[in-house]
PDB file of N, CA and C in Angstrom:
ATOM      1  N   UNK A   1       1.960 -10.035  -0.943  1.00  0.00           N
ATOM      2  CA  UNK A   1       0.762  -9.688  -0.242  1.00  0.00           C
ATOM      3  C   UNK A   1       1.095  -8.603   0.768  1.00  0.00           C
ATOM      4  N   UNK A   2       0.087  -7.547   0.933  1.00  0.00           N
ATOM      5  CA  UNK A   2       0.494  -6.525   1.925  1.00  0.00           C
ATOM      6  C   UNK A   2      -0.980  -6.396   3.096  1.00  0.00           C
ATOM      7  N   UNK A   3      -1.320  -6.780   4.144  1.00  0.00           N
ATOM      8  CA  UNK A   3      -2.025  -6.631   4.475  1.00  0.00           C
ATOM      9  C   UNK A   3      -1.626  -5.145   6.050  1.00  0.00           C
ATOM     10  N   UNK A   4      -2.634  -4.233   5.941  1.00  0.00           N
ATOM     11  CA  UNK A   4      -2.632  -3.833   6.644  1.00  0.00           C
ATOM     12  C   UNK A   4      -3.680  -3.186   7.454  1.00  0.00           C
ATOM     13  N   UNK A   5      -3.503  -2.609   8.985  1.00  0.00           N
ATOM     14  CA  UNK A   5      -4.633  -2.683   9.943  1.00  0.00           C
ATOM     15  C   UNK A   5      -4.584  -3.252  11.147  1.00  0.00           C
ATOM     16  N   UNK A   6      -5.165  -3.277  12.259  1.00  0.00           N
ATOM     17  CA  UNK A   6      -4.920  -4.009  13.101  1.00  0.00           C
ATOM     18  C   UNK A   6      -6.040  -4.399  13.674  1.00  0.00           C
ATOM     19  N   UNK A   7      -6.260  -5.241  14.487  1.00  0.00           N
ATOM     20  CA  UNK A   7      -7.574  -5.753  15.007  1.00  0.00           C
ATOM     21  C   UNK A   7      -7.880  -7.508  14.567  1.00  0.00           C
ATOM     22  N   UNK A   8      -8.760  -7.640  14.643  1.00  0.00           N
ATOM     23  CA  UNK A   8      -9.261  -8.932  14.480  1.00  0.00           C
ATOM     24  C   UNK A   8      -9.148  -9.120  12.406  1.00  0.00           C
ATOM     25  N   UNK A   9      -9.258 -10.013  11.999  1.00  0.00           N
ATOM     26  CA  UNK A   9      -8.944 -10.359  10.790  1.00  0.00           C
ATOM     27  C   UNK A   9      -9.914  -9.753   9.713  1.00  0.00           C
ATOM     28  N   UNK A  10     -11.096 -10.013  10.229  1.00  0.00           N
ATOM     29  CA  UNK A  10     -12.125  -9.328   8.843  1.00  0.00           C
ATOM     30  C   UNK A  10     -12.015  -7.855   8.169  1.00  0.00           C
ATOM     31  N   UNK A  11     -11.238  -7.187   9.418  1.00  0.00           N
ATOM     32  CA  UNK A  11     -11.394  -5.156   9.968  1.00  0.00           C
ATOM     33  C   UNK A  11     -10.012  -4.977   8.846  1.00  0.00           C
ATOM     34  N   UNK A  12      -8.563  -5.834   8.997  1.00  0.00           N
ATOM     35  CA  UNK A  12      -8.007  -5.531   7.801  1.00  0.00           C
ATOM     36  C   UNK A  12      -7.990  -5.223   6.311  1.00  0.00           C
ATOM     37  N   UNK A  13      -7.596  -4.780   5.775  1.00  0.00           N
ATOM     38  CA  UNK A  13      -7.441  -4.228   4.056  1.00  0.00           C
ATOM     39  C   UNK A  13      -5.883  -5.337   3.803  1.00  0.00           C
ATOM     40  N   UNK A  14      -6.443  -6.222   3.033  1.00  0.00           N
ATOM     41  CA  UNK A  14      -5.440  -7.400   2.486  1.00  0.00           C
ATOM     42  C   UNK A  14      -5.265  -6.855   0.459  1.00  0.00           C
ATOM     43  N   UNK A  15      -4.278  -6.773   0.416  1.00  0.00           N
ATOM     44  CA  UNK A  15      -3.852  -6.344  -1.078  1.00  0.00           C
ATOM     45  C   UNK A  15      -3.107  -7.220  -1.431  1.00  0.00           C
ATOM     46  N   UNK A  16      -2.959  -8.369  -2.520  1.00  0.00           N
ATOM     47  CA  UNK A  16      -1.962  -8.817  -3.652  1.00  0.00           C
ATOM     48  C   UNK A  16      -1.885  -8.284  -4.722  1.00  0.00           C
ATOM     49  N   UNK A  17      -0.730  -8.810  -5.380  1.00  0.00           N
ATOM     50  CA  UNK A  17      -0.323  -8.880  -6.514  1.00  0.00           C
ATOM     51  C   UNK A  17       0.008 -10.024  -7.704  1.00  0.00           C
ATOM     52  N   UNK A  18      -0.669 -10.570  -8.360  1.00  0.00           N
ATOM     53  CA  UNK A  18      -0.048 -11.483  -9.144  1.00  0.00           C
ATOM     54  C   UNK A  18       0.197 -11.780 -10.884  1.00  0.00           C
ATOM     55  N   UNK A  19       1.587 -12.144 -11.198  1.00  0.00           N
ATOM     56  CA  UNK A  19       2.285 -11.938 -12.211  1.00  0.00           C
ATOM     57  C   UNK A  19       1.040 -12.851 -13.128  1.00  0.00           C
ATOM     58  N   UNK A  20       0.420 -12.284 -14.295  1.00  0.00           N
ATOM     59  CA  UNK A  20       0.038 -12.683 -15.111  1.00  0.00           C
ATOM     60  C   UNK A  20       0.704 -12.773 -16.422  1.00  0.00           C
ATOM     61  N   UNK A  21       1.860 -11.997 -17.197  1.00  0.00           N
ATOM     62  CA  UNK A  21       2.585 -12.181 -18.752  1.00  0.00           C
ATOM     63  C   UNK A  21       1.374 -11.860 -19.835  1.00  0.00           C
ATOM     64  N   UNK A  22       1.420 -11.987 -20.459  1.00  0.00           N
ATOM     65  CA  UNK A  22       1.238 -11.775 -21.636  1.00  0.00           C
ATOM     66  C   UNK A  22       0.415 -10.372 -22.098  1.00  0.00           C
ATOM     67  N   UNK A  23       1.203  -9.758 -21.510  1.00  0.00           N
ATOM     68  CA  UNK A  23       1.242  -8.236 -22.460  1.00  0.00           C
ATOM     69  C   UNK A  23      -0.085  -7.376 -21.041  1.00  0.00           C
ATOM     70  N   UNK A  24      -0.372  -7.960 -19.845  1.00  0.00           N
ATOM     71  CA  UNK A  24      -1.141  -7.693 -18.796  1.00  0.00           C
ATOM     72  C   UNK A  24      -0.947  -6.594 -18.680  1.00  0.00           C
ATOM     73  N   UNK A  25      -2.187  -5.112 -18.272  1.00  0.00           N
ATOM     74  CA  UNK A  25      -1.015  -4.243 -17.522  1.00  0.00           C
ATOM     75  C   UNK A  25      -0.268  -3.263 -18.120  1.00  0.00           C
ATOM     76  N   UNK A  26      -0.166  -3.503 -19.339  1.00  0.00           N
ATOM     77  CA  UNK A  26       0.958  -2.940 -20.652  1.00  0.00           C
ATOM     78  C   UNK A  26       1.004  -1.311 -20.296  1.00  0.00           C
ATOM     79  N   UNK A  27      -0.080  -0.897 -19.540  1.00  0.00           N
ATOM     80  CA  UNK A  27       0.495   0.988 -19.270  1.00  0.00           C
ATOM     81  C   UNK A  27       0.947   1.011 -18.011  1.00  0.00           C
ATOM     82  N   UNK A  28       0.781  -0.172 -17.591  1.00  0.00           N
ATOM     83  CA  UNK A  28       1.270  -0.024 -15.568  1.00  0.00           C
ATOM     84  C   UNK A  28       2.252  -0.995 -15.073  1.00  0.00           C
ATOM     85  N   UNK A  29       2.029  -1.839 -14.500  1.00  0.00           N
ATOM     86  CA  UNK A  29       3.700  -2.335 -13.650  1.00  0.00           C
ATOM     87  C   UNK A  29       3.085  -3.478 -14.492  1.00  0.00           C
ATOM     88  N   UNK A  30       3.568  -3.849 -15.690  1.00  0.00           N
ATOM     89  CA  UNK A  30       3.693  -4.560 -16.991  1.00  0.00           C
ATOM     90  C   UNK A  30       3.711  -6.058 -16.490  1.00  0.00           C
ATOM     91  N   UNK A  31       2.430  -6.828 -16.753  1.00  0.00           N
ATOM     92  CA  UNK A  31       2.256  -7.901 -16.661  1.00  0.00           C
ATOM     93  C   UNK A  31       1.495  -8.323 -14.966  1.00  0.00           C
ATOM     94  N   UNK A  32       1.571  -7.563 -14.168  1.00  0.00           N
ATOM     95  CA  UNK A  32       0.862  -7.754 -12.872  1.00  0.00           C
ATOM     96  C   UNK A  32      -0.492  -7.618 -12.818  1.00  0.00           C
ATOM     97  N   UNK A  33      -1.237  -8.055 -11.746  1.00  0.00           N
ATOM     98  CA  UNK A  33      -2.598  -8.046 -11.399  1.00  0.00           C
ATOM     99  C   UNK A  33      -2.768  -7.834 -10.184  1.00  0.00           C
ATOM    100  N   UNK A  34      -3.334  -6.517  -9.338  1.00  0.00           N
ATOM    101  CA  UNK A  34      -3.758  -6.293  -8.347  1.00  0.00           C
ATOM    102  C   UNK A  34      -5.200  -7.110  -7.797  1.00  0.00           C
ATOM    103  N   UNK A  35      -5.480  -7.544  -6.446  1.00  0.00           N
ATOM    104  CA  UNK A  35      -6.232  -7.965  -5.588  1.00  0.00           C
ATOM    105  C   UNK A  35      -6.651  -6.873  -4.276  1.00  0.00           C
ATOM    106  N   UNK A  36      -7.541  -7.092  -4.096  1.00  0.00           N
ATOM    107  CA  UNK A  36      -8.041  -6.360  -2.836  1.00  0.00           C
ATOM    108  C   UNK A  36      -8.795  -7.440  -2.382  1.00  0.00           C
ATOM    109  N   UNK A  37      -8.147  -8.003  -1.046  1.00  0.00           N
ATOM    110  CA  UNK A  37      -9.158  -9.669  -0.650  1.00  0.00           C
ATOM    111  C   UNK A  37      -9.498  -9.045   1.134  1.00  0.00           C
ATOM    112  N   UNK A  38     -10.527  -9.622   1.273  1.00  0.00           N
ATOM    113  CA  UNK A  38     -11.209  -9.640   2.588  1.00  0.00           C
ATOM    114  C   UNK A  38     -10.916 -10.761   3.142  1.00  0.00           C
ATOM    115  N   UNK A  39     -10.420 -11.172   4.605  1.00  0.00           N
ATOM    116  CA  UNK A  39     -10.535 -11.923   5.237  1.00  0.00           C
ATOM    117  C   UNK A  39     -12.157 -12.343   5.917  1.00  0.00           C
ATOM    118  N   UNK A  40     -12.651 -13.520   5.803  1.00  0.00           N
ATOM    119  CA  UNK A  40     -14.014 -13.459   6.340  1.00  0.00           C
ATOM    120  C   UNK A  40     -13.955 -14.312   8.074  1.00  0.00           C
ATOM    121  N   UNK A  41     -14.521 -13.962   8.980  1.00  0.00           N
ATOM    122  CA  UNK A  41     -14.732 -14.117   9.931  1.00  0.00           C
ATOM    123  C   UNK A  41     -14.428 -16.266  10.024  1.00  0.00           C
ATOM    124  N   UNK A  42     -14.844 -17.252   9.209  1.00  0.00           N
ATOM    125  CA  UNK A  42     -14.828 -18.050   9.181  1.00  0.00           C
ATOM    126  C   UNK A  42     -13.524 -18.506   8.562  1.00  0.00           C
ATOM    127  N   UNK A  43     -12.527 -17.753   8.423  1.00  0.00           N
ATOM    128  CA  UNK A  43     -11.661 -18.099   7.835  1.00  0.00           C
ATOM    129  C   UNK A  43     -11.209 -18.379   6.438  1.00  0.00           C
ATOM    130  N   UNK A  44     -12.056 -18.120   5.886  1.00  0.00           N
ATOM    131  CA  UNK A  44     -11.846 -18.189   4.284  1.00  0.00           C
ATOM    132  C   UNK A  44     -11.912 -16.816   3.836  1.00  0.00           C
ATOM    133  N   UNK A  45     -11.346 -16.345   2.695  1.00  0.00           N
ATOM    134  CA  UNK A  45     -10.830 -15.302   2.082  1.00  0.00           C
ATOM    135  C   UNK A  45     -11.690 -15.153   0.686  1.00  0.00           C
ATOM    136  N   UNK A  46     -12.686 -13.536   0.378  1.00  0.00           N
ATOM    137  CA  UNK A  46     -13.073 -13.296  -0.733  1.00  0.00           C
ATOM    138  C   UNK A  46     -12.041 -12.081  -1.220  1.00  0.00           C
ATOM    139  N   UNK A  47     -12.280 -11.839  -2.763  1.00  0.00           N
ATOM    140  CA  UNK A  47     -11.882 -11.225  -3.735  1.00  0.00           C
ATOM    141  C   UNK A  47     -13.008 -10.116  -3.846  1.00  0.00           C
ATOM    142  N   UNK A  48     -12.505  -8.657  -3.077  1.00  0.00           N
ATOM    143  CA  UNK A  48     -13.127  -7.564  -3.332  1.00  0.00           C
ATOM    144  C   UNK A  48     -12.865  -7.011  -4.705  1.00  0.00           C
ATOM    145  N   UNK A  49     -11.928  -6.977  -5.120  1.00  0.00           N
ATOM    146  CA  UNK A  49     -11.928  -6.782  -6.555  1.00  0.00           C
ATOM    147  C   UNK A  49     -10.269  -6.787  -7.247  1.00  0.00           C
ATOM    148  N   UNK A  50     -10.452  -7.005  -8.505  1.00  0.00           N
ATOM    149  CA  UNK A  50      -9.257  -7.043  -9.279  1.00  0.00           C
ATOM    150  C   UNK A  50      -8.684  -6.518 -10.518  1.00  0.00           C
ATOM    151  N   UNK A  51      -7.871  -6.722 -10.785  1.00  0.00           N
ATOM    152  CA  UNK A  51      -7.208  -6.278 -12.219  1.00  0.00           C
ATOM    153  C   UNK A  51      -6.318  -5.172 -12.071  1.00  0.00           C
ATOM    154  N   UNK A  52      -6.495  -4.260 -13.145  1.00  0.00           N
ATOM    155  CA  UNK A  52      -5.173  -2.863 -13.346  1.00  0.00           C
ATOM    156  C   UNK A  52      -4.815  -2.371 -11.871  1.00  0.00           C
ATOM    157  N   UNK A  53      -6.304  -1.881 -11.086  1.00  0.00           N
ATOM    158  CA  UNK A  53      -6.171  -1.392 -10.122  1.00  0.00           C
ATOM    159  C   UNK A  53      -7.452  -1.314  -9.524  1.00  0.00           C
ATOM    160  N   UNK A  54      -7.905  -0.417  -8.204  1.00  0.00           N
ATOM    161  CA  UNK A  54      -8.806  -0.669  -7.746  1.00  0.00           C
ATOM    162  C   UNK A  54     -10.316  -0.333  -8.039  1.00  0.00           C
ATOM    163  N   UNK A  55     -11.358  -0.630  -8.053  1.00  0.00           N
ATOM    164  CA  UNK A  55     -12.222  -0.555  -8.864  1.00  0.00           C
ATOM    165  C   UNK A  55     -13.104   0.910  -8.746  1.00  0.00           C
ATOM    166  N   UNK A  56     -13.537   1.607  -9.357  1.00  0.00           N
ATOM    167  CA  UNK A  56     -13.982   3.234  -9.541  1.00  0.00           C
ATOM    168  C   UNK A  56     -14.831   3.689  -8.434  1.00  0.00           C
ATOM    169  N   UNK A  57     -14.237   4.411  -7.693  1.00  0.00           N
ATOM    170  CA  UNK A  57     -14.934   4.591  -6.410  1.00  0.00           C
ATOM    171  C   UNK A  57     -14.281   4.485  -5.597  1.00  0.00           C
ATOM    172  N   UNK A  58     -13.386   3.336  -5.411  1.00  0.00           N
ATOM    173  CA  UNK A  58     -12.847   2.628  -4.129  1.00  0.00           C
ATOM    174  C   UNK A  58     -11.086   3.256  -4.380  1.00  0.00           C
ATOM    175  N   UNK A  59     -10.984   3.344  -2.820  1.00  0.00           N
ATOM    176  CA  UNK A  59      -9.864   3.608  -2.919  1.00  0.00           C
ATOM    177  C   UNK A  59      -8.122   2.237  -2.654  1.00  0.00           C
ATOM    178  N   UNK A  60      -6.937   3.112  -2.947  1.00  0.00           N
ATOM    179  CA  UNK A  60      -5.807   2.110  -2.469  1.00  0.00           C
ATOM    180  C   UNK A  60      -5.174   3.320  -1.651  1.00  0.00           C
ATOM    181  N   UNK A  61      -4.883   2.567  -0.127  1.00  0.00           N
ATOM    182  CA  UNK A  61      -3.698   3.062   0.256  1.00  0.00           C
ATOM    183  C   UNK A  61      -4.443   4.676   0.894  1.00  0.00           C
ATOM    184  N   UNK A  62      -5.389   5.264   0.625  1.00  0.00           N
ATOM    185  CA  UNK A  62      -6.600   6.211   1.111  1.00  0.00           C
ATOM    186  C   UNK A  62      -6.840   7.701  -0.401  1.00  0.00           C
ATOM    187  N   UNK A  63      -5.929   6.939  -1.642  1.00  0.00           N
ATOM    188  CA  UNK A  63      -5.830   7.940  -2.698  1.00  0.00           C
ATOM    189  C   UNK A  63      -6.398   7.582  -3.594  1.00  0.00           C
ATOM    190  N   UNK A  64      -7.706   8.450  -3.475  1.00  0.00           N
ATOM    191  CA  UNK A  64      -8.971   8.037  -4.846  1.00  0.00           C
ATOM    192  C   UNK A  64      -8.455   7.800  -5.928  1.00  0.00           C
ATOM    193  N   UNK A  65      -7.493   9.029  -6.604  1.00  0.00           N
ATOM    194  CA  UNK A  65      -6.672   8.673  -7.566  1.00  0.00           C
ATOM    195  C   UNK A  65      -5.820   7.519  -8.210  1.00  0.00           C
ATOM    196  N   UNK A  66      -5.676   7.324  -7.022  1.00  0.00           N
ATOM    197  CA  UNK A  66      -4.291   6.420  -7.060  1.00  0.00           C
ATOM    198  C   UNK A  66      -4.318   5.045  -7.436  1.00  0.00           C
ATOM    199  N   UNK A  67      -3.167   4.000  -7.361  1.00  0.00           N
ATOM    200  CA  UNK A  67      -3.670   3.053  -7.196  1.00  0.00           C
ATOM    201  C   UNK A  67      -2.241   1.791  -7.246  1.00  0.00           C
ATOM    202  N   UNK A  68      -2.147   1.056  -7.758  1.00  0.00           N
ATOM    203  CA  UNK A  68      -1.481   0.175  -7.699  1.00  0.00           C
ATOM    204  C   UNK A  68      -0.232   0.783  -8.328  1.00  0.00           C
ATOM    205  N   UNK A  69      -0.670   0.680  -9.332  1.00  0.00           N
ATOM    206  CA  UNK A  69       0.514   1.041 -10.554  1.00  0.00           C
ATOM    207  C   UNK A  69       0.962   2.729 -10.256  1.00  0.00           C
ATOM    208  N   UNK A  70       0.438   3.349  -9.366  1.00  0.00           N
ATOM    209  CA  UNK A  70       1.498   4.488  -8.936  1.00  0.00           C
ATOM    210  C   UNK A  70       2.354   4.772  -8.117  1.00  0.00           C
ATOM    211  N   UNK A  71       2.654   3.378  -7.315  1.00  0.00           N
ATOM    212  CA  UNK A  71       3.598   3.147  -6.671  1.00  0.00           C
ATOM    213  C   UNK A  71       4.640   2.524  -7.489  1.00  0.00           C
ATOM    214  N   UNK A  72       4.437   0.960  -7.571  1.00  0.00           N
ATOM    215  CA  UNK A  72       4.732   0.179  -8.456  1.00  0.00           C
ATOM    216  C   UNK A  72       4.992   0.221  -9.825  1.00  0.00           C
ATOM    217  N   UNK A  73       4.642   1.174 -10.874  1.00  0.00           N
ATOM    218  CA  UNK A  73       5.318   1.892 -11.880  1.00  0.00           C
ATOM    219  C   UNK A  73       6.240   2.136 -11.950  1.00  0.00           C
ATOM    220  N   UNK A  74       6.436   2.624 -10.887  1.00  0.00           N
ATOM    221  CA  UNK A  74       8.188   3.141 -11.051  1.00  0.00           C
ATOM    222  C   UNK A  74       9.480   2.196 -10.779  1.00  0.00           C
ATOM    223  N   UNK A  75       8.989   0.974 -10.333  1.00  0.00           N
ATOM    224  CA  UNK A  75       9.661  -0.276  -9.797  1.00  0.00           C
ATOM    225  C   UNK A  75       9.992  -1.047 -10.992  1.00  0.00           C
ATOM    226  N   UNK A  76      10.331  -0.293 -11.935  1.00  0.00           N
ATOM    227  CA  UNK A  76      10.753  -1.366 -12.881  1.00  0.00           C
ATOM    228  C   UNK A  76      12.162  -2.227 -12.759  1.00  0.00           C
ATOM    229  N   UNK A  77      13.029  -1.439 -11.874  1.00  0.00           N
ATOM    230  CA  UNK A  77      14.745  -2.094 -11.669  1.00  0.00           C
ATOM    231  C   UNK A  77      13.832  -4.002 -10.804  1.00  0.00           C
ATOM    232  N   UNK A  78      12.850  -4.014  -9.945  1.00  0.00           N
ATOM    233  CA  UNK A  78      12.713  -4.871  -9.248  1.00  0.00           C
ATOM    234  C   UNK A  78      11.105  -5.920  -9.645  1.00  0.00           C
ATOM    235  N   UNK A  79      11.199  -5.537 -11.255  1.00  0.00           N
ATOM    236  CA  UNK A  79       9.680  -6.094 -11.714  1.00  0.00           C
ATOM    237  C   UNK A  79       8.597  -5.635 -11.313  1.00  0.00           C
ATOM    238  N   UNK A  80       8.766  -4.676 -10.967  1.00  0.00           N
ATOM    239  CA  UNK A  80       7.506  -3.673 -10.348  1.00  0.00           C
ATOM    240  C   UNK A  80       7.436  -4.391  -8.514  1.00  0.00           C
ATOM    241  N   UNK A  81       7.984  -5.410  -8.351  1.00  0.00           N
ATOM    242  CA  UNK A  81       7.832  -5.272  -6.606  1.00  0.00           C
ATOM    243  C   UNK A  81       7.972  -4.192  -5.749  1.00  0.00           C
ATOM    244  N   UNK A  82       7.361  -3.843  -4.816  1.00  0.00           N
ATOM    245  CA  UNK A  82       7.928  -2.288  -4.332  1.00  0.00           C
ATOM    246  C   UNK A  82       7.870  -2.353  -2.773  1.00  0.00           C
ATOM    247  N   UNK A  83       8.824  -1.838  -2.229  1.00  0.00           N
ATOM    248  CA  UNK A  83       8.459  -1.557  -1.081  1.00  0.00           C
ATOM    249  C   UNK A  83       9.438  -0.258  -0.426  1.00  0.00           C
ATOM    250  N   UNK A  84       9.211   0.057   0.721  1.00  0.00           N
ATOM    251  CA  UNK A  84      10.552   1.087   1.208  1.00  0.00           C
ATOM    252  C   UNK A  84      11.865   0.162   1.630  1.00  0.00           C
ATOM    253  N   UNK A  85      11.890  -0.596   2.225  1.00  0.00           N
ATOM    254  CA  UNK A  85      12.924  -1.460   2.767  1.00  0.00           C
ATOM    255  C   UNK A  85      13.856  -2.036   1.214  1.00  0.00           C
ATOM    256  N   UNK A  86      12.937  -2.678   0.336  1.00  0.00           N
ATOM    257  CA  UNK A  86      13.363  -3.256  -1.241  1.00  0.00           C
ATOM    258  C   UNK A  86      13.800  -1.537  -1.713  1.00  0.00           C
ATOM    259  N   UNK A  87      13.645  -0.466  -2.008  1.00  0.00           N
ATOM    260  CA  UNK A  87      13.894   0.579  -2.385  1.00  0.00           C
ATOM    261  C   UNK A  87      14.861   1.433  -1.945  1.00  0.00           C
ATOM    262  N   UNK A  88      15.018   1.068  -0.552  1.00  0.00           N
ATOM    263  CA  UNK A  88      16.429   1.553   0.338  1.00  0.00           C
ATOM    264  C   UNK A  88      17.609   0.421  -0.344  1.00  0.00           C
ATOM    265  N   UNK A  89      17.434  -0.501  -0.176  1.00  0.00           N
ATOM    266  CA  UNK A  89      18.409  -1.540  -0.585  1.00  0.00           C
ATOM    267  C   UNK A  89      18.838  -1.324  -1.807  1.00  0.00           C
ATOM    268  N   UNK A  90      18.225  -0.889  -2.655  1.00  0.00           N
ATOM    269  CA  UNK A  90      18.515  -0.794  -4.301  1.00  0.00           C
ATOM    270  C   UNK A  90      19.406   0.810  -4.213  1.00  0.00           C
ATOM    271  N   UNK A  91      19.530   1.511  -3.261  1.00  0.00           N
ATOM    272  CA  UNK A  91      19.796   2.785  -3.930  1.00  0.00           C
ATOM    273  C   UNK A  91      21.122   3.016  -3.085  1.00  0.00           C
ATOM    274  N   UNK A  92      21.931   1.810  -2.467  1.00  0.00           N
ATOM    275  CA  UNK A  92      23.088   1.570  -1.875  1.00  0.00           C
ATOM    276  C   UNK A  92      24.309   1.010  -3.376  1.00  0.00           C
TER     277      UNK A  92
END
């Protein structure tokens, strides 16, 4: 999970990822499923949207283009997990 933003809980952008298998994904970080979840003021959590990547219109990360799997694509040494800290570590 990557949530980022600061302020009170609802104002954040909350992003997962979760491993689905069976052939999920097959042109992008192979077998994963992106989330975009809202924190709601009452404490419970909705599902802005899901799957390959983010849904047409909306952006990840502030790149219309972009999206999950163009970070995470290239993360195949670490199952597509990605981060800078996991990516520094791997290239020691």
């Amino acid at each position: 999970m990557k949530e980022s933003g600061d302020g009170d809980l609802p104002s954040r952008h909350v992003f997962a990822m979760v491993k689905r298998g069976g052939g999920f994904n097959a042109e992008g970080a192979k077998e994963w499923e992106w989330f975009e979840l809202h924190n709601e003021a009452n404490g419970g959590v909705t599902i802005v949207w899901r799957g390959v990547g983010p849904a047409t219109g909306d952006a990840y990360g502030g790149v219309s283009t972009g999206g999950c799997n163009t970070c995470h694509g290239g993360a195949w040494r670490t199952d597509f997990a990605f981060s800078p800290k996991l990516t520094s570590m791997l290239a020691l």
